[in-house]
Every structure is written in structure tokens, then in C-alpha cells.
C-alpha atoms as a PDB file:
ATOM      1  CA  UNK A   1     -28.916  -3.576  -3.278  1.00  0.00           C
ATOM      2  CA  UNK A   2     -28.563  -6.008  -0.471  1.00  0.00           C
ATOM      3  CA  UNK A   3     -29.710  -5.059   3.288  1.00  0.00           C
ATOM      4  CA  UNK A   4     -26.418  -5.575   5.625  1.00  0.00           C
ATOM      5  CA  UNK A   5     -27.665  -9.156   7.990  1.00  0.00           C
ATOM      6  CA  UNK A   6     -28.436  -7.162  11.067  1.00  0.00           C
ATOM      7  CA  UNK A   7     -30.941  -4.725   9.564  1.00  0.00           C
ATOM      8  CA  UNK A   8     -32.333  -7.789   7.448  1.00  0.00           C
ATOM      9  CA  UNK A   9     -32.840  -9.275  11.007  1.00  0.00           C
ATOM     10  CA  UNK A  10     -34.414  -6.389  12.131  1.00  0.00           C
ATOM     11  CA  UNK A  11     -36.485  -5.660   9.537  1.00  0.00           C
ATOM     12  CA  UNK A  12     -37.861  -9.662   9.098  1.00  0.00           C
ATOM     13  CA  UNK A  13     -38.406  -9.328  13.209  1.00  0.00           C
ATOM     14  CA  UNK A  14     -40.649  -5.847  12.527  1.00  0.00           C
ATOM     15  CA  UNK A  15     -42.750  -7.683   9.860  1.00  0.00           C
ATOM     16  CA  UNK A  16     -43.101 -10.480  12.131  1.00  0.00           C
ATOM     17  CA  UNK A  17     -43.992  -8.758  15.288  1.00  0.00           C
ATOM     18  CA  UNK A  18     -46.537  -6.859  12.622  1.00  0.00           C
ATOM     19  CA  UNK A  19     -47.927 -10.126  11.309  1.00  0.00           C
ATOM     20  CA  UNK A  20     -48.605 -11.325  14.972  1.00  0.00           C
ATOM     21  CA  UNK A  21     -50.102  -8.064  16.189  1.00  0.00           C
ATOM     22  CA  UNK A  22     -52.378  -8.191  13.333  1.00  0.00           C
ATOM     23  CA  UNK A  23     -53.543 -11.550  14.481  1.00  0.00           C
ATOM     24  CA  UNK A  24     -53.726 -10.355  17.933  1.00  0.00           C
ATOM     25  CA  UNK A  25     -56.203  -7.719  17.201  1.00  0.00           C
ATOM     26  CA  UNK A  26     -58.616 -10.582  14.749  1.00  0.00           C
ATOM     27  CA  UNK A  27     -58.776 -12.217  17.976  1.00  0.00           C
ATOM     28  CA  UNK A  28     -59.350  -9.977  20.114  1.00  0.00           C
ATOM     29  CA  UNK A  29     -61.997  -8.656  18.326  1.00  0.00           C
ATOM     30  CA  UNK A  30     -63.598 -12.034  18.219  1.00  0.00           C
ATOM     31  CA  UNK A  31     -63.394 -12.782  21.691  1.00  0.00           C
ATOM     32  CA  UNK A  32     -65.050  -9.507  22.429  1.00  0.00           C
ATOM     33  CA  UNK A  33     -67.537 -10.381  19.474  1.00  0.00           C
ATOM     34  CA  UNK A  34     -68.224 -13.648  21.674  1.00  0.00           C
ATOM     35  CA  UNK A  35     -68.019 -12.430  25.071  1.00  0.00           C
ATOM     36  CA  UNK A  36     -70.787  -9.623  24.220  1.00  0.00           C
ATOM     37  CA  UNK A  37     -72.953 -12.189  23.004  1.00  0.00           C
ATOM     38  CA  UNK A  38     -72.554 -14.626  25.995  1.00  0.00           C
ATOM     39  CA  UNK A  39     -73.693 -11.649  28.141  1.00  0.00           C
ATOM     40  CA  UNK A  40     -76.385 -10.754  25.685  1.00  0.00           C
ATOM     41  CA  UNK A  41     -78.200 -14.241  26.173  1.00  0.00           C
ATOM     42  CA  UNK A  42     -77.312 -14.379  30.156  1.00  0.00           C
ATOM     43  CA  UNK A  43     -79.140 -11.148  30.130  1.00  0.00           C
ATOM     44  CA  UNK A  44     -76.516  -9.309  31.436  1.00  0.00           C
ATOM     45  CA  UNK A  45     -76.765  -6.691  28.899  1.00  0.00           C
ATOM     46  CA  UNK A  46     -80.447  -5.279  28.854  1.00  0.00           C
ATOM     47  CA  UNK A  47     -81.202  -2.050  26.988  1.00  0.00           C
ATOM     48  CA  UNK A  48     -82.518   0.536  29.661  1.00  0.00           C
ATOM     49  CA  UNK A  49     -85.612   1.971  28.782  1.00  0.00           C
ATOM     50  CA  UNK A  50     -85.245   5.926  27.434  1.00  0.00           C
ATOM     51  CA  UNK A  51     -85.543   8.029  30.343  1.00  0.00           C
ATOM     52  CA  UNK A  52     -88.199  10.709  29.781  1.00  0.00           C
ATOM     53  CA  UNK A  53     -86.566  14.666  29.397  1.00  0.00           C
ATOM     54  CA  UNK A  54     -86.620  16.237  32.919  1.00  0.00           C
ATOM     55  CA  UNK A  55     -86.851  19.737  32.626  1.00  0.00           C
END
């Protein structure tokens, strides 16, 4: 059974909008992957010493 054209054109632009959000989110993650270590080695991210319990 054959899809009528508009629905194949609709369904091909779904998997392609897919496909490209998919690569979106690689990329994303990898900037974020590189932008946390740029700050890292400026020193802009420093772990804060643990704060003694007040009680």
C-alpha cells in the first residue's frame, strides 16, 4: 500500500525535521561539553570548599 503524495511529503518532512533535531542536540551537547571546559581552565568554574554544618 502506497502513501497518497501529500502525506508522503509530510511524513519524509517529519523524518527530516527528526534527523536535524537529532543533530541539533549532538551539537549542542558538544558545545556545552566545550564551553564547560573553556571555563574550567579560565578558572571560572572553581569547586567551593564544603561549608561546615551550622547548627
Amino acid at each position: 500500500m502506497t502513501m497518497p503524495p501529500e502525506e508522503e511529503t509530510t511524513q519524509s518532512e517529519v523524518d527530516r525535521l527528526r534527523a536535524e533535531n537529532a543533530l541539533l542536540r549532538t551539537e549542542k551537547d558538544l558545545l556545552l561539553k566545550a564551553a564547560i571546559g573553556f571555563a574550567t581552565d579560565a578558572g571560572a568554574l572553581r569547586r567551593r570548599p564544603l561549608e561546615p554544618e551550622t547548627r
